[in-house]
C-alpha atoms as a PDB file:
ATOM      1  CA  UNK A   1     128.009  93.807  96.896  1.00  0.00           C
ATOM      2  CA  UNK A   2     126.938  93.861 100.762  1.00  0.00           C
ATOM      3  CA  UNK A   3     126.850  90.890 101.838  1.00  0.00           C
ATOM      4  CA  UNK A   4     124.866  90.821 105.668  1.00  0.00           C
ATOM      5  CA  UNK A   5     124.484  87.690 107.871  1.00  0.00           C
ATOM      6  CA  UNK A   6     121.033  87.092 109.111  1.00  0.00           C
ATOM      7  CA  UNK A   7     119.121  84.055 110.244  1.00  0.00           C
ATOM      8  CA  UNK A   8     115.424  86.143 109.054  1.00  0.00           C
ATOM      9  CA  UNK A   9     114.958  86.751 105.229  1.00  0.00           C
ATOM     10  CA  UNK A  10     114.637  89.574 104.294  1.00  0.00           C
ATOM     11  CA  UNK A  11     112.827  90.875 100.380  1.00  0.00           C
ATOM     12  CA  UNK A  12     115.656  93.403  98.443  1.00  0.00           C
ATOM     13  CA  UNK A  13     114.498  96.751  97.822  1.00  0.00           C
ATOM     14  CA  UNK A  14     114.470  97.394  93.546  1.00  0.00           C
ATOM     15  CA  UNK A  15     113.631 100.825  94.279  1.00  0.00           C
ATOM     16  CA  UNK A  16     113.152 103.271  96.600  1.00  0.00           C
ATOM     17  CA  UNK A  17     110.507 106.289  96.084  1.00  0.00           C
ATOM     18  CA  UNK A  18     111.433 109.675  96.199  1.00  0.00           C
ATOM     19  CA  UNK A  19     110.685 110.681  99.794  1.00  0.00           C
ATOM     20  CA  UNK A  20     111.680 107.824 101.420  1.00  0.00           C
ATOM     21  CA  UNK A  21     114.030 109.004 104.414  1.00  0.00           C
ATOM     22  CA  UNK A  22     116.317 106.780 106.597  1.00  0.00           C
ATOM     23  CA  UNK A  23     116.247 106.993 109.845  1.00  0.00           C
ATOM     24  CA  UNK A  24     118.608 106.879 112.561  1.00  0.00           C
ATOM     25  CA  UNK A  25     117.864 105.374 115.774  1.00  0.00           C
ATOM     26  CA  UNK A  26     117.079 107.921 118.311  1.00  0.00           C
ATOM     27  CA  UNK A  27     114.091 109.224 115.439  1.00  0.00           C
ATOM     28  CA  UNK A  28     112.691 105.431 115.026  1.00  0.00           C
ATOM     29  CA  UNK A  29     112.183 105.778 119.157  1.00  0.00           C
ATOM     30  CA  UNK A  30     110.337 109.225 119.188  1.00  0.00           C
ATOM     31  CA  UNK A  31     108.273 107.987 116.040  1.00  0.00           C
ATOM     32  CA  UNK A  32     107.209 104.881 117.543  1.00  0.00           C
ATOM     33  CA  UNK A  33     107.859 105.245 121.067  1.00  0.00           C
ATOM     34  CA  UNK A  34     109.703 102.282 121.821  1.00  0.00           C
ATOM     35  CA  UNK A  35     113.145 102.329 123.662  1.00  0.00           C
ATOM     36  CA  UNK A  36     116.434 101.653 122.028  1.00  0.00           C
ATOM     37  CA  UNK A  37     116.314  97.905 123.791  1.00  0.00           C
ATOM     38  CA  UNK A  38     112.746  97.190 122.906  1.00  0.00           C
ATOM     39  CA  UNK A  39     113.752  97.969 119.507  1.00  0.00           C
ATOM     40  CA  UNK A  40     116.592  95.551 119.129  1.00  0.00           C
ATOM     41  CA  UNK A  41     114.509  92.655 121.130  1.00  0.00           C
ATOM     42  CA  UNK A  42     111.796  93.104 118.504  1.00  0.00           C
ATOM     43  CA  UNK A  43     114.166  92.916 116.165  1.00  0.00           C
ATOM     44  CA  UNK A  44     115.706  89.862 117.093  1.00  0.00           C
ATOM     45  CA  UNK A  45     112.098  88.578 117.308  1.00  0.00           C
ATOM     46  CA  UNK A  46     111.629  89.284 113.654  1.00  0.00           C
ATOM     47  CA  UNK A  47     108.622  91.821 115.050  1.00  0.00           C
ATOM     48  CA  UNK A  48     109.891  94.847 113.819  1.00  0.00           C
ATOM     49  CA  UNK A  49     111.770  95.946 110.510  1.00  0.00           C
ATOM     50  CA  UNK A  50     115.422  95.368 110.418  1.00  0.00           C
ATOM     51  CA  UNK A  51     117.961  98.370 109.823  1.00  0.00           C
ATOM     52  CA  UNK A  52     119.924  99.306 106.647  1.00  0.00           C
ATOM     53  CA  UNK A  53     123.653  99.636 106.970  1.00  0.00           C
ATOM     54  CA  UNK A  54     125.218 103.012 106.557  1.00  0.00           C
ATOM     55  CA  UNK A  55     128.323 102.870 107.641  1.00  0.00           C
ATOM     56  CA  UNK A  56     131.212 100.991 108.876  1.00  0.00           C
ATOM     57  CA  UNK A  57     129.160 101.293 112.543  1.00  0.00           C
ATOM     58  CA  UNK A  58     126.207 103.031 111.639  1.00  0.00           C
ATOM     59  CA  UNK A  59     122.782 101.866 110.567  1.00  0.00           C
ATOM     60  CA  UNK A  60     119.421 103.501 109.875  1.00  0.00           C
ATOM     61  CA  UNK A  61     115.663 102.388 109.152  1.00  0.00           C
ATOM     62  CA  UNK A  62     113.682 103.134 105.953  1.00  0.00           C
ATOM     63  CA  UNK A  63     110.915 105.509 107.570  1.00  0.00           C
ATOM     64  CA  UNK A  64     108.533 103.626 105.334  1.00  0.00           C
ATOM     65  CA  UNK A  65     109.266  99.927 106.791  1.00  0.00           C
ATOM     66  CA  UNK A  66     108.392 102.014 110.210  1.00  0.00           C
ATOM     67  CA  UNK A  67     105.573 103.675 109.073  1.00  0.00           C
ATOM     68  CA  UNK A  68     103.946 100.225 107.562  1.00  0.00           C
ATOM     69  CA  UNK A  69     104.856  98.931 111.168  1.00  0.00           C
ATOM     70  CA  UNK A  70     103.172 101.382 112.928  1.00  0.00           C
ATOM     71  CA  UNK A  71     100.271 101.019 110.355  1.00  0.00           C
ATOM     72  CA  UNK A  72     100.068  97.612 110.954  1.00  0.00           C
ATOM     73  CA  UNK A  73      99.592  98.021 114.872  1.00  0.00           C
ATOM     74  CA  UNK A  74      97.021 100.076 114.528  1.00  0.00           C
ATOM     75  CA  UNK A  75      95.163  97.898 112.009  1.00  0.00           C
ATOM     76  CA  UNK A  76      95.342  95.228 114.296  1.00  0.00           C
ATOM     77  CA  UNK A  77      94.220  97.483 117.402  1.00  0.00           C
ATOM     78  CA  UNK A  78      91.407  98.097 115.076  1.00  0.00           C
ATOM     79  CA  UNK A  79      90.835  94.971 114.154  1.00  0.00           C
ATOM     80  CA  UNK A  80      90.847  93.818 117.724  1.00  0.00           C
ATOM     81  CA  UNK A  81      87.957  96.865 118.573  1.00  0.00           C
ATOM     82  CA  UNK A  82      86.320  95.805 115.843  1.00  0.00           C
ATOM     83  CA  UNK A  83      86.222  99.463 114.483  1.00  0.00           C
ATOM     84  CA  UNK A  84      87.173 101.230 111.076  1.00  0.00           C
ATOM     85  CA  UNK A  85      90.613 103.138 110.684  1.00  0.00           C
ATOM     86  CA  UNK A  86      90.106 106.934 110.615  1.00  0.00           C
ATOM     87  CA  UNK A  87      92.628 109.069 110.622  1.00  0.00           C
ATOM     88  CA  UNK A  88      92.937 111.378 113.559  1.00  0.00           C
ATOM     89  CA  UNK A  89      89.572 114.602 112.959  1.00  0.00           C
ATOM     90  CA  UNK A  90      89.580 117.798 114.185  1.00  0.00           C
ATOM     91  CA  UNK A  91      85.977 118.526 115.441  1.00  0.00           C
ATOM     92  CA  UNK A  92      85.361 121.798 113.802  1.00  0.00           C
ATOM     93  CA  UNK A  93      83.164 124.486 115.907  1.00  0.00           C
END
């Protein structure tokens, strides 16, 4: 079993639905927009979802840790404009 040393806890996964993609680094910065040393600072933090090893020097994010992130930044932009989530509408002519 994987053993990895961290000072945050962190919940095991039982199982992972079918869909669920992992991530490598450079995609985690074009999905949420942060840089590679933002990433790791939030990390350290505890502000941002930890990485999954891969390899012997490889790791990778579950892309639905990062989407709940992202999710949660907009709820609390929302939250903050006191205003409903709506996903993104085309007006239609």
């Amino acid at each position: 079993m994987l053993h990895i040393e961290s000072d945050r806890p962190f919940t095991p996964v039982d199982a992972l639905k079918l869909g669920n993609r992992l991530l490598r680094r450079q995609e985690v910065e074009l999905k949420t927009g942060k840089s590679r040393s933002a990433i790791y600072a939030e990390m350290r933090k505890g502000t941002f979802p930890a990485p999954v090893p891969i390899g012997e020097n490889s790791v990778a994010w579950l892309e639905v840790e990062i989407d709940r992130w992202i999710a949660e930044r907009v709820a609390a932009r929302n939250q903050a404009l006191n205003t409903p989530f709506e996903i993104c509408q085309v007006a239609r002519a």
